[in-house]
PDB file of N, CA and C in Angstrom:
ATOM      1  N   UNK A   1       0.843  50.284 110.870  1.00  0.00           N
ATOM      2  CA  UNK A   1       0.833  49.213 111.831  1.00  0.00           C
ATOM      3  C   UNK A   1       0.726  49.749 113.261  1.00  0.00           C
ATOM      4  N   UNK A   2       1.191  51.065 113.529  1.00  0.00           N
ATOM      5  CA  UNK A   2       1.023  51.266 114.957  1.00  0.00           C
ATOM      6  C   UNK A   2      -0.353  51.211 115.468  1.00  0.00           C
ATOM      7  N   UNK A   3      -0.975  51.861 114.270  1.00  0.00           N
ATOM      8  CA  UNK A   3      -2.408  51.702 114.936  1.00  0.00           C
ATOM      9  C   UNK A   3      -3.325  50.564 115.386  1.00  0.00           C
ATOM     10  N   UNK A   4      -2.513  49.721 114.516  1.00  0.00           N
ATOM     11  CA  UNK A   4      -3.113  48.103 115.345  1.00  0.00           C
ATOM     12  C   UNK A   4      -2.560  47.372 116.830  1.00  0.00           C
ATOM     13  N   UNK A   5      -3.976  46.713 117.300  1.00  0.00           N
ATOM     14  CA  UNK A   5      -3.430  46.487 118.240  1.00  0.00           C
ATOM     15  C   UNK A   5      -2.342  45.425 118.640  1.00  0.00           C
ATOM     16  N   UNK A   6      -1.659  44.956 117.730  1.00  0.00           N
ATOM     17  CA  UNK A   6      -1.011  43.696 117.517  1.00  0.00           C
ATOM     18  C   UNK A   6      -0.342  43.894 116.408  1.00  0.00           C
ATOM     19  N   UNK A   7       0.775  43.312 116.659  1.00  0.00           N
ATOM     20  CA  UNK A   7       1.556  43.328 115.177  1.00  0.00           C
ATOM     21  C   UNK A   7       2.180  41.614 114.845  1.00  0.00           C
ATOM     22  N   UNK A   8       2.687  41.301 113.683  1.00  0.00           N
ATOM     23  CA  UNK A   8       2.534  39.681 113.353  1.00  0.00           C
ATOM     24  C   UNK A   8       3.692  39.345 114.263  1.00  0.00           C
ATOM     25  N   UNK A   9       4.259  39.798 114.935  1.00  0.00           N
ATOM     26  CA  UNK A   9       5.092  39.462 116.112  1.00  0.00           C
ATOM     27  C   UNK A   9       4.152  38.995 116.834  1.00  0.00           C
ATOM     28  N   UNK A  10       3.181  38.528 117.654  1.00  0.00           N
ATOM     29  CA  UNK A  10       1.990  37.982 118.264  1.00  0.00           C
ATOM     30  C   UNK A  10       2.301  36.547 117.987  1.00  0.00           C
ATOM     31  N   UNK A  11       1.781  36.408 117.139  1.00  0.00           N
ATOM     32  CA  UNK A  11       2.064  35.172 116.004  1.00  0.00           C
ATOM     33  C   UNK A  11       2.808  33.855 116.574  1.00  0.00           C
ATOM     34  N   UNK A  12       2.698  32.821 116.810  1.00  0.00           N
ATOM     35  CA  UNK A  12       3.657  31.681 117.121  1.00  0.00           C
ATOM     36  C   UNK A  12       4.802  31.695 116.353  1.00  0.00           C
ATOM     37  N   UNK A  13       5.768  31.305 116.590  1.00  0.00           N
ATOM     38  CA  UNK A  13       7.250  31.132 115.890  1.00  0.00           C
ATOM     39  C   UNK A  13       7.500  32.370 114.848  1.00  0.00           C
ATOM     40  N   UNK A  14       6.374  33.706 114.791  1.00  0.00           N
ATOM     41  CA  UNK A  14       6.981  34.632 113.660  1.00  0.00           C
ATOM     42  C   UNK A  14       8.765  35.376 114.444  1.00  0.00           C
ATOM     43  N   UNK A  15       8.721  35.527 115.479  1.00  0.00           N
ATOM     44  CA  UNK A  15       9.926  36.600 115.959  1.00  0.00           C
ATOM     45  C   UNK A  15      11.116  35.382 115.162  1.00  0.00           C
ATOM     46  N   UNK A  16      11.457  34.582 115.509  1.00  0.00           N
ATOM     47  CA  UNK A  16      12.523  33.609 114.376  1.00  0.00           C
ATOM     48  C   UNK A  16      12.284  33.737 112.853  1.00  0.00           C
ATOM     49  N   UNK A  17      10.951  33.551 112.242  1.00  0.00           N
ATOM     50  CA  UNK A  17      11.104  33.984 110.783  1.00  0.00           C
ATOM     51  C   UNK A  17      11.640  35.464 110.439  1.00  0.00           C
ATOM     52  N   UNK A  18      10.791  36.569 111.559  1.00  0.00           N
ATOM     53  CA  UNK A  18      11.455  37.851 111.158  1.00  0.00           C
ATOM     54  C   UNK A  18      12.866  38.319 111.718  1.00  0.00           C
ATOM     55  N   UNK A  19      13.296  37.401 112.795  1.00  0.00           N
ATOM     56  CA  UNK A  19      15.099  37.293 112.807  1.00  0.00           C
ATOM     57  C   UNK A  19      15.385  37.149 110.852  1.00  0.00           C
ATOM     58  N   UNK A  20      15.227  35.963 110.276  1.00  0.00           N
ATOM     59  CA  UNK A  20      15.957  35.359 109.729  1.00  0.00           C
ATOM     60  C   UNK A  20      15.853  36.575 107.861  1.00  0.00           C
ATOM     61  N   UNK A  21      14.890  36.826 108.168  1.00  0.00           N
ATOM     62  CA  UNK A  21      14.112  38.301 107.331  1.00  0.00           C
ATOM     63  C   UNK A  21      15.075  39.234 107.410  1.00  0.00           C
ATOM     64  N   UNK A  22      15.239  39.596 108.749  1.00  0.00           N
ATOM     65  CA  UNK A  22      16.422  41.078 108.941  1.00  0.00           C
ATOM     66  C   UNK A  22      17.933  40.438 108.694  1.00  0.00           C
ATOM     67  N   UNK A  23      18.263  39.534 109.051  1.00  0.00           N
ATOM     68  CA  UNK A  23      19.612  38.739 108.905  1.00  0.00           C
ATOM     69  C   UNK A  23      19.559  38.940 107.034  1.00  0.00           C
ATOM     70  N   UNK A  24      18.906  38.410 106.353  1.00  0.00           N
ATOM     71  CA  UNK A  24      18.738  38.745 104.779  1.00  0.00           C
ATOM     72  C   UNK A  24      19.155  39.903 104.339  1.00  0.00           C
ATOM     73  N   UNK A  25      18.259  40.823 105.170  1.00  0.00           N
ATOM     74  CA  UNK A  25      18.138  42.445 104.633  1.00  0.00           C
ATOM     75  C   UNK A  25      19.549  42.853 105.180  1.00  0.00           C
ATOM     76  N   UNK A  26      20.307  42.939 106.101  1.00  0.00           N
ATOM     77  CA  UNK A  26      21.021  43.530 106.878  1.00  0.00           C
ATOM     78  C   UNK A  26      22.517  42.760 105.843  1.00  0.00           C
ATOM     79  N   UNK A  27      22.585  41.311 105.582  1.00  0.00           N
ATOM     80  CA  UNK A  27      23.416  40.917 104.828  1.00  0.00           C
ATOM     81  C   UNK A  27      23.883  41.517 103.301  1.00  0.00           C
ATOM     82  N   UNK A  28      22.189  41.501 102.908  1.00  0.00           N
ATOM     83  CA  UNK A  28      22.211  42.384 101.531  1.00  0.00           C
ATOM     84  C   UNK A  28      22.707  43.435 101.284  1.00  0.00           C
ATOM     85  N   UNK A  29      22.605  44.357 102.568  1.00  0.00           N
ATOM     86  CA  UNK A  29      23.084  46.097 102.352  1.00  0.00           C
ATOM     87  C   UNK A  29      24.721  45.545 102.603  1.00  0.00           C
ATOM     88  N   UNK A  30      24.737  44.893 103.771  1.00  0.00           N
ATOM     89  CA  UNK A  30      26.514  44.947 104.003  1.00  0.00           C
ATOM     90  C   UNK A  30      27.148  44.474 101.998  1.00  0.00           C
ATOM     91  N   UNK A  31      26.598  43.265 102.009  1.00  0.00           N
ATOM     92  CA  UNK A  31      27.373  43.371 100.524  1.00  0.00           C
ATOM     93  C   UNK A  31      27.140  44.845  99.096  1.00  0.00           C
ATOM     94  N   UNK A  32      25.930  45.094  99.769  1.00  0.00           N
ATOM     95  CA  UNK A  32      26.146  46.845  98.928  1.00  0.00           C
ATOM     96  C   UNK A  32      25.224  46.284  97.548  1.00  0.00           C
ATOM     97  N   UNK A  33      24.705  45.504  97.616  1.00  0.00           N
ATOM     98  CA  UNK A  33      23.629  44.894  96.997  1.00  0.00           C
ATOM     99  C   UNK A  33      22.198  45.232  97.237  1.00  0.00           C
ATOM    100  N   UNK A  34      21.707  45.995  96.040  1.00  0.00           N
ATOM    101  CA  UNK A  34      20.238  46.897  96.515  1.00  0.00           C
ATOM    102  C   UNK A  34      19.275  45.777  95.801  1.00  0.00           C
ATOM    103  N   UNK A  35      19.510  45.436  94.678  1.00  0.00           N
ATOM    104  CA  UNK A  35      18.872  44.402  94.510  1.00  0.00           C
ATOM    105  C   UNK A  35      18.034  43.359  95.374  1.00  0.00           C
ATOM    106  N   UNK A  36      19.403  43.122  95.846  1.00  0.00           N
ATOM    107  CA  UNK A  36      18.865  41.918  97.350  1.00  0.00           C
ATOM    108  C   UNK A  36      18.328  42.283  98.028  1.00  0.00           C
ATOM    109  N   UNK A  37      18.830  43.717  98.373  1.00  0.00           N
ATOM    110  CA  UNK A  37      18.095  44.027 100.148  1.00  0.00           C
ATOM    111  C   UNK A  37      16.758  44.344  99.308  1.00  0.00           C
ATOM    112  N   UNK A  38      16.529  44.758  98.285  1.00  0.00           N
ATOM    113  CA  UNK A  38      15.012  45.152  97.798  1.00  0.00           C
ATOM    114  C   UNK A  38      14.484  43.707  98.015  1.00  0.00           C
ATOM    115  N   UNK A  39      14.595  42.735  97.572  1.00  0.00           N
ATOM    116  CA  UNK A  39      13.848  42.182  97.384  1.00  0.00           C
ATOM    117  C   UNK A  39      13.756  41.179  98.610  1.00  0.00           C
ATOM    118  N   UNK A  40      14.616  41.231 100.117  1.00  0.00           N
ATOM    119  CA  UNK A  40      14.401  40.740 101.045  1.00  0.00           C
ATOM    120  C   UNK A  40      13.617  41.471 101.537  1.00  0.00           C
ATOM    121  N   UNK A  41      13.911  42.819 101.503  1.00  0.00           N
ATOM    122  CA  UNK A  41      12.827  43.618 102.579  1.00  0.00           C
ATOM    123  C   UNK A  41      11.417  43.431 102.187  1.00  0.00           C
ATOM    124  N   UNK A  42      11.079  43.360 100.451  1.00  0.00           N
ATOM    125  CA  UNK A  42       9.851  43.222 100.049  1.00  0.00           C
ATOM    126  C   UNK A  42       9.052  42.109 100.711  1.00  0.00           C
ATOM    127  N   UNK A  43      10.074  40.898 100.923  1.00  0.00           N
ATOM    128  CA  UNK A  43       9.803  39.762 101.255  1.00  0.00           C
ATOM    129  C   UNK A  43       9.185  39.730 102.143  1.00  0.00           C
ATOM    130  N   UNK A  44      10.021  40.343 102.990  1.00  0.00           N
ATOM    131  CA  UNK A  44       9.893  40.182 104.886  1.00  0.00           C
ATOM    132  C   UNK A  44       8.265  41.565 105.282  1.00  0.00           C
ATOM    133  N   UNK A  45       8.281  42.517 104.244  1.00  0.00           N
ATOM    134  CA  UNK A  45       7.063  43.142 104.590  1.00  0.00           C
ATOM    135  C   UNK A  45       5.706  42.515 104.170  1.00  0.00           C
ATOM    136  N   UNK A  46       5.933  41.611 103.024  1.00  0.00           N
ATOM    137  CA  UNK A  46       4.677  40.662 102.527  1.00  0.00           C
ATOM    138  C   UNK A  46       4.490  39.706 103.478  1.00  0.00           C
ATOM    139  N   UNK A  47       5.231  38.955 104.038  1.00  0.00           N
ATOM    140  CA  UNK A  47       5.308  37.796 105.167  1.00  0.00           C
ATOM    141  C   UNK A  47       4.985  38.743 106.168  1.00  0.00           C
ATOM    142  N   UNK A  48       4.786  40.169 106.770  1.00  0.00           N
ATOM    143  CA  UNK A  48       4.624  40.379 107.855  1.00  0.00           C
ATOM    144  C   UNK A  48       3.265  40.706 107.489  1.00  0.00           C
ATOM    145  N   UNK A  49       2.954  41.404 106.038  1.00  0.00           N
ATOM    146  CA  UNK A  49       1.195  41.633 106.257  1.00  0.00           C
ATOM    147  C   UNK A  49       0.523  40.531 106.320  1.00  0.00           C
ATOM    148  N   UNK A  50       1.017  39.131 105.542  1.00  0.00           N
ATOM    149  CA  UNK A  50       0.260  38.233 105.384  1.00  0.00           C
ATOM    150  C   UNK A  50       0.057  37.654 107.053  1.00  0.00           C
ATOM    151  N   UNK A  51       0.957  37.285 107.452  1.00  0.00           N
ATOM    152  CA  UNK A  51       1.084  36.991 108.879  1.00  0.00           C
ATOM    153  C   UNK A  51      -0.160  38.111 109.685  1.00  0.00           C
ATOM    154  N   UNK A  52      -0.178  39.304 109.629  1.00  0.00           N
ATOM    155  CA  UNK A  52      -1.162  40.151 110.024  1.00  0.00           C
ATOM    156  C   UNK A  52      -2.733  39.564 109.618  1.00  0.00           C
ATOM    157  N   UNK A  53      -2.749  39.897 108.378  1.00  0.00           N
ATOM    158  CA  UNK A  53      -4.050  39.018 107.853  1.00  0.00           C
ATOM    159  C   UNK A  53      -4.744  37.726 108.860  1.00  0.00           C
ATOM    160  N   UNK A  54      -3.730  36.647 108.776  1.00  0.00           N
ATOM    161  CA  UNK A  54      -3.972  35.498 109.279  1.00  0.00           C
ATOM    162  C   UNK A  54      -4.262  35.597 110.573  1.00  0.00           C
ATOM    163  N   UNK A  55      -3.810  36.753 111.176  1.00  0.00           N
ATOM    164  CA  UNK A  55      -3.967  36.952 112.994  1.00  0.00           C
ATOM    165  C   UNK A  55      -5.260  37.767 113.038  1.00  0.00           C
ATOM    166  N   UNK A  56      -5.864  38.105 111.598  1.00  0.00           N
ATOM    167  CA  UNK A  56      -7.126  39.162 111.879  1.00  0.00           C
ATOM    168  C   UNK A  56      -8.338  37.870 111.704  1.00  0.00           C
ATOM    169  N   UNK A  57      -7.795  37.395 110.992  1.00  0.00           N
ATOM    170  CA  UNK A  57      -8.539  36.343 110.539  1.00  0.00           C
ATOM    171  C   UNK A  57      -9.340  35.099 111.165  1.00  0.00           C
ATOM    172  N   UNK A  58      -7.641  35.153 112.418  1.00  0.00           N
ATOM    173  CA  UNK A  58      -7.895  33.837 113.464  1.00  0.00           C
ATOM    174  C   UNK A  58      -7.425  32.821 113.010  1.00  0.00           C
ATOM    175  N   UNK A  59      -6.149  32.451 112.166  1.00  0.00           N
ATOM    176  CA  UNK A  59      -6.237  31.335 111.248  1.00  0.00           C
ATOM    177  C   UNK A  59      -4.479  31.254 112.018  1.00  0.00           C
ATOM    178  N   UNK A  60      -4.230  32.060 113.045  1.00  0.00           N
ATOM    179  CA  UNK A  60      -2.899  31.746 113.302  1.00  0.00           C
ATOM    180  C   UNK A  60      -3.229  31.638 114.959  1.00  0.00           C
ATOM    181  N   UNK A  61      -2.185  30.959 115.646  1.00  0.00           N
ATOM    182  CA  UNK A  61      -2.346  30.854 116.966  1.00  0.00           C
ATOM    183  C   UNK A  61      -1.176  32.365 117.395  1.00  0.00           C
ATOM    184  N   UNK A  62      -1.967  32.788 118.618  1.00  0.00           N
ATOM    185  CA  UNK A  62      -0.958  33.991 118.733  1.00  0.00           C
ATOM    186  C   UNK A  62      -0.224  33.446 120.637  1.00  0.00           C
ATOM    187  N   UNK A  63       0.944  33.939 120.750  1.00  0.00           N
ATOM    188  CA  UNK A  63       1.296  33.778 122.067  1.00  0.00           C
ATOM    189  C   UNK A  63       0.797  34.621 122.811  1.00  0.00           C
TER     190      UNK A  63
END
């Protein structure tokens, strides 16, 4: 991602979805639950490529 010039933070309303992404992940480890945090972080990195996609695409409004 560094190498792009934009990351899905650009994006309208993404910085609140990826708050609510790390709040998941960060909850998961405190309970010591790998399970969870696996499968939030998976979450939150699919929602950030897809979000990427959509900004390459033009199909998202960016700020």
């Amino acid at each position: 991602m560094a190498l792009l010039a934009t990351t899905s933070f650009a994006a309208v309303g993404r910085e609140e979805v990826a708050l609510a992404e790390h709040d998941a992940i960060v909850a998961a480890i405190a309970a010591h639950d790998g399970d969870a945090a696996y499968r939030a972080l998976k979450a939150h990195i699919s929602k950030a490529f897809e979000t990427r996609l959509k900004i390459d695409a033009g199909e998202v409004r960016l700020r």
